[in-house]
Protein backbone atom coordinates (compact mmCIF):
# COMPACT_ATOMS: atom_id res chain seq x y z
CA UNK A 1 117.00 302.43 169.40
CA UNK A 2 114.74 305.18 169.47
CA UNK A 3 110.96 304.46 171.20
CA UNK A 4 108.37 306.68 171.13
CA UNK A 5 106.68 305.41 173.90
CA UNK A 6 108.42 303.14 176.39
CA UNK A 7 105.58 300.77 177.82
CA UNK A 8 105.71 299.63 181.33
CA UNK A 9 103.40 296.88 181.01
CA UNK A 10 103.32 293.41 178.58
CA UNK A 11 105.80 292.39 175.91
CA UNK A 12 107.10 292.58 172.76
CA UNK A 13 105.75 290.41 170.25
CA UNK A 14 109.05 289.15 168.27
CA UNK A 15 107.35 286.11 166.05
CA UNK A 16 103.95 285.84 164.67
CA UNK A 17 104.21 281.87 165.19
CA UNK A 18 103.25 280.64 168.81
CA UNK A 19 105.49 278.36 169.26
CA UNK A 20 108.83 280.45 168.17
CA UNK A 21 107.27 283.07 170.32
CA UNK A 22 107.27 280.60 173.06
CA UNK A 23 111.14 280.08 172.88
CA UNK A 24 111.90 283.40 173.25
CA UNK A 25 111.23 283.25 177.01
CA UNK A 26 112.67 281.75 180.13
CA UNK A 27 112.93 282.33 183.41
CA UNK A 28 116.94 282.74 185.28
CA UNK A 29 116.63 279.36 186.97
CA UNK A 30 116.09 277.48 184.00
CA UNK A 31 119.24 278.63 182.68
CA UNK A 32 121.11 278.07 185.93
CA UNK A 33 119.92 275.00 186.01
CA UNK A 34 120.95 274.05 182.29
CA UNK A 35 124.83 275.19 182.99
CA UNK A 36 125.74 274.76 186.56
CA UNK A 37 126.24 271.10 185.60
CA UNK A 38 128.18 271.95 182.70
CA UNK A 39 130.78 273.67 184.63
CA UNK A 40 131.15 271.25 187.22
CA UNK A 41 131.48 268.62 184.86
CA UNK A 42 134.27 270.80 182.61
CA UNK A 43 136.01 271.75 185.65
CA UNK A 44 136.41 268.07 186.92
CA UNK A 45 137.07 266.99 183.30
CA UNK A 46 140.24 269.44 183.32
CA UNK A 47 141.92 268.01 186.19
CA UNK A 48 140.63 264.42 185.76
CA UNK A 49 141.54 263.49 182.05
CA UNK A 50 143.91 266.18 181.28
CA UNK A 51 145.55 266.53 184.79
CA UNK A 52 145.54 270.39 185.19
CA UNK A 53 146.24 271.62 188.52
CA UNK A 54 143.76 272.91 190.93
CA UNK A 55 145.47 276.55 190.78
CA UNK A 56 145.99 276.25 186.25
CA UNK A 57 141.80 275.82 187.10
CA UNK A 58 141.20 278.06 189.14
CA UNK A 59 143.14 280.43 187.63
CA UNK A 60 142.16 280.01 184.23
CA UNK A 61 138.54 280.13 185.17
CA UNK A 62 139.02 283.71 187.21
CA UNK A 63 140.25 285.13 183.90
CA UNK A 64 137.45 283.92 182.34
CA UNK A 65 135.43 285.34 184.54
CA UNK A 66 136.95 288.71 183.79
CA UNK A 67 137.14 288.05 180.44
CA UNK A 68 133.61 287.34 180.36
CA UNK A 69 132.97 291.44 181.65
CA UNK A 70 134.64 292.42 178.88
CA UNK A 71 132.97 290.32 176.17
CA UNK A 72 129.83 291.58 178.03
CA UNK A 73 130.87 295.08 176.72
CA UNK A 74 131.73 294.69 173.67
CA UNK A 75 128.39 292.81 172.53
CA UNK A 76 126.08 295.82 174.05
CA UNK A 77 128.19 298.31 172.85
CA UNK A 78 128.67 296.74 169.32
CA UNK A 79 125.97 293.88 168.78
CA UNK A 80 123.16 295.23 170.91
CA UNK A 81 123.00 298.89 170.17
CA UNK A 82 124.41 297.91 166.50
CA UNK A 83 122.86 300.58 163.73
CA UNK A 84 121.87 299.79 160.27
CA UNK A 85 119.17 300.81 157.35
CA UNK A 86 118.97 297.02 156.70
CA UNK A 87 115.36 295.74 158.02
CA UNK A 88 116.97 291.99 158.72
CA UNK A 89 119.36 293.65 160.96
CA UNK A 90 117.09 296.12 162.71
CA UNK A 91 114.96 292.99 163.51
CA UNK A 92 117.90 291.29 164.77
CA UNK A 93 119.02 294.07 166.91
CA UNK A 94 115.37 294.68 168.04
CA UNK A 95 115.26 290.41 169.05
CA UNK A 96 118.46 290.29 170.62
CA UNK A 97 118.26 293.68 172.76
CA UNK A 98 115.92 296.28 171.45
CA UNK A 99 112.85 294.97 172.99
CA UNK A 100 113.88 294.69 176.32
CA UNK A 101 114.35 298.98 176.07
CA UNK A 102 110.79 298.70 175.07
CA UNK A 103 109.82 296.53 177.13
CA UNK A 104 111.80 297.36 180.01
CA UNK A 105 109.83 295.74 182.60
CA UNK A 106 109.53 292.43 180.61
CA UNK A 107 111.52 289.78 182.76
CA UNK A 108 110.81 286.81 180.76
CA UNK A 109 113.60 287.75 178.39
CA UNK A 110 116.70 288.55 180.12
CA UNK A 111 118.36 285.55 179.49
CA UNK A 112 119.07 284.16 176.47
CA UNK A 113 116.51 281.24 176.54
CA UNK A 114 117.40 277.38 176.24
CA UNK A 115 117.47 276.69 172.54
CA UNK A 116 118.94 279.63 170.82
CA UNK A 117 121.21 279.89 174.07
CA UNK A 118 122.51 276.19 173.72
CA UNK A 119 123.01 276.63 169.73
CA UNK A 120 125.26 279.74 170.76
CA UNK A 121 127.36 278.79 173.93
CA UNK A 122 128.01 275.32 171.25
CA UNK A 123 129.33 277.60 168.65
CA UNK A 124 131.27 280.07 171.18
CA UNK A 125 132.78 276.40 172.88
CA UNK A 126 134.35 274.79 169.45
CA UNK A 127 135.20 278.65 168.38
CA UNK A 128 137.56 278.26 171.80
CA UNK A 129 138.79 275.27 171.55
CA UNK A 130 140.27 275.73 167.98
CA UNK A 131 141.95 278.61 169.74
CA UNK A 132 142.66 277.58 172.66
CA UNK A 133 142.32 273.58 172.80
CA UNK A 134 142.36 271.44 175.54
CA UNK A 135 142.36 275.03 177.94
CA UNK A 136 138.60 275.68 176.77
CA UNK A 137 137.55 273.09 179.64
CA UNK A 138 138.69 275.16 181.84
CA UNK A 139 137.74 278.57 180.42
CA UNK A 140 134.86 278.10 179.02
CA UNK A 141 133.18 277.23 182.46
CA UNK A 142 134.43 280.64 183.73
CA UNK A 143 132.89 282.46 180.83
CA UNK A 144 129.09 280.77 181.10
CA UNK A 145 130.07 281.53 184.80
CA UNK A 146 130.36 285.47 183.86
CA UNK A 147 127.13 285.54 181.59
CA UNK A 148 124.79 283.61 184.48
CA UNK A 149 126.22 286.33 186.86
CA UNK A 150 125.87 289.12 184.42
CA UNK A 151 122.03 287.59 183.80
CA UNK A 152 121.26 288.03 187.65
CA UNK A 153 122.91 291.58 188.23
CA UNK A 154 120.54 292.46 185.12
CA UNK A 155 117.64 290.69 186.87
CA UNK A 156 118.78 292.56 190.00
CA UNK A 157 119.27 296.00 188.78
CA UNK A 158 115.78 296.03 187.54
CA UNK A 159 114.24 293.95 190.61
CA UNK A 160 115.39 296.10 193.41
CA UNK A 161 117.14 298.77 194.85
CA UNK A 162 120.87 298.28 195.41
CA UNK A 163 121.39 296.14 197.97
CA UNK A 164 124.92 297.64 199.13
CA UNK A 165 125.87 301.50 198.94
CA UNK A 166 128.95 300.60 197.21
CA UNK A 167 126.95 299.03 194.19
CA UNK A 168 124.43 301.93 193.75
CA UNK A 169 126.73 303.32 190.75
CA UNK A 170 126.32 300.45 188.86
CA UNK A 171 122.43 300.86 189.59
CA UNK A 172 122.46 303.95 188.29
CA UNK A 173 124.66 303.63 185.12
CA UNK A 174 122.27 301.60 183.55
CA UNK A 175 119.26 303.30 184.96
CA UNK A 176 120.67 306.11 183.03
CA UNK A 177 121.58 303.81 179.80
CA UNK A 178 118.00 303.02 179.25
CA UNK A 179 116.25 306.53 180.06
CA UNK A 180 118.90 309.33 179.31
CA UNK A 181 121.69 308.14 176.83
CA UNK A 182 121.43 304.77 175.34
CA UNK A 183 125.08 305.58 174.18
CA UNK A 184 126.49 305.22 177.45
CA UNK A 185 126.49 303.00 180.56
CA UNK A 186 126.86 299.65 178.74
CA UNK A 187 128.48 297.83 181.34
CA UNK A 188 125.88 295.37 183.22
CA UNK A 189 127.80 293.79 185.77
CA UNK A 190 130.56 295.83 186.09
CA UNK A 191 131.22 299.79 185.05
CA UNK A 192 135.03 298.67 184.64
CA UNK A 193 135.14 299.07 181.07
CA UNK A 194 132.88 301.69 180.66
CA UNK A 195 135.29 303.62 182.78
CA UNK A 196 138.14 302.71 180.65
CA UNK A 197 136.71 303.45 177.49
CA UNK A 198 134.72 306.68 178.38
CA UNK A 199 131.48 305.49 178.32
CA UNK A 200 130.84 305.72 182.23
CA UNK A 201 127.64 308.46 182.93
CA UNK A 202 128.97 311.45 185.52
CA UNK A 203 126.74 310.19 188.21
CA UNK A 204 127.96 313.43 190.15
CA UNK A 205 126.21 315.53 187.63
CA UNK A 206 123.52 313.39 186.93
CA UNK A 207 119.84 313.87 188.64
CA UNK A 208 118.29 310.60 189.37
CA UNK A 209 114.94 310.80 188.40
CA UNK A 210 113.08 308.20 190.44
CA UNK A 211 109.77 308.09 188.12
CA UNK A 212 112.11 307.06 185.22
CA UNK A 213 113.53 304.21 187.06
CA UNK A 214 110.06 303.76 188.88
CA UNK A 215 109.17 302.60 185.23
CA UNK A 216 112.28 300.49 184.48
CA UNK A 217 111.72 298.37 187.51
CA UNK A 218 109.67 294.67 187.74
CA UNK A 219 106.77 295.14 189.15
CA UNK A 220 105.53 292.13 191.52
């Protein structure tokens, strides 16, 4: 996704109809709000009706969790940044991710918002259960965990500074994602994975140039 200007202020316009245009936004707390209840309700459903053990749960929904960081990389690396001559995919691509490297200061559209994120986690649920069955209960709550957490650290990373000195690499690897190399630093919420497939910037050669990041930040 190549930009000849990046614009710090406003938003992409992704339909010409107002009210599909309207969809495409949300704010974080609206999509806390829709799942936190969700994976309550899962996780009591697991050990209620099907009699899982606390530690099965909690188990099953840590690897989930760390599951999810991985799923997180794959879909940037693959989905997100996916190139094609075909128009219907460039708009895709451009819808799902592109705009928000446009856009970068756009915070409306971080998160997935309710109704295409409702038709999705729906189709990723019943594509678990015929795998895994009766286990999805209790993965499944770990994964939506992983992609509300991933949603934040996004949020985060563009919000403010680092708030630890220990988290300042993951700050900058996807500083440096969205103004140096777009084919690196795909890891959001963890640079795990871009560390283990060689996709991890060299912070220790890299210059951090605060008016690029100055521009990738929210402003107010």
């Amino acid at each position: 996704m190549k930009f000849e200007k990046i614009h710090n202020k406003g938003q992409a316009r992704l339909f010409q109809n107002q009210y599909l245009e309207m969809l495409t936004k949300t704010h974080p707390l609206v999509i806390w709000g829709m799942y936190i209840p969700v994976i309550i309700y899962m996780l009591y459903y697991s050990g209620d009706h099907f009699g899982f053990s606390a530690m099965r749960i909690a188990l099953t929904f840590i690897g989930a969790l760390l599951f999810w960081t991985f799923f997180e990389y794959i879909a940037h690396r693959f989905l997100y940044h996916l190139v094609s001559e075909n128009p219907r995919v460039q708009k895709f691509v451009y819808t799902m991710h592109g705009n928000h490297h446009h856009y970068p200061r756009d915070k409306q559209r971080l998160f997935l918002p309710p109704v295409p994120s409702i038709i999705m986690a729906s189709a990723i649920f019943f594509l678990m259960y015929l795998m895994i069955r009766e286990n999805v209960f209790m993965f499944f709550p770990g994964f939506i965990l992983g992609y509300l957490l991933y949603g934040s650290m996004h949020y985060a990373i563009h919000a403010w500074n680092p708030p630890f000195k220990w988290m300042k690499p993951l700050w900058r690897n996807h500083h440096l994602h969205h103004y140096k190399d777009e084919n690196k630093g795909y890891g959001v919420s963890t640079t795990i994975w871009d560390r283990v497939f060689g996709t991890m910037f060299d912070l220790k050669k890299e210059k951090e140039d605060k008016e690029k990041v100055k521009d990738l930040m929210f402003k107010g």
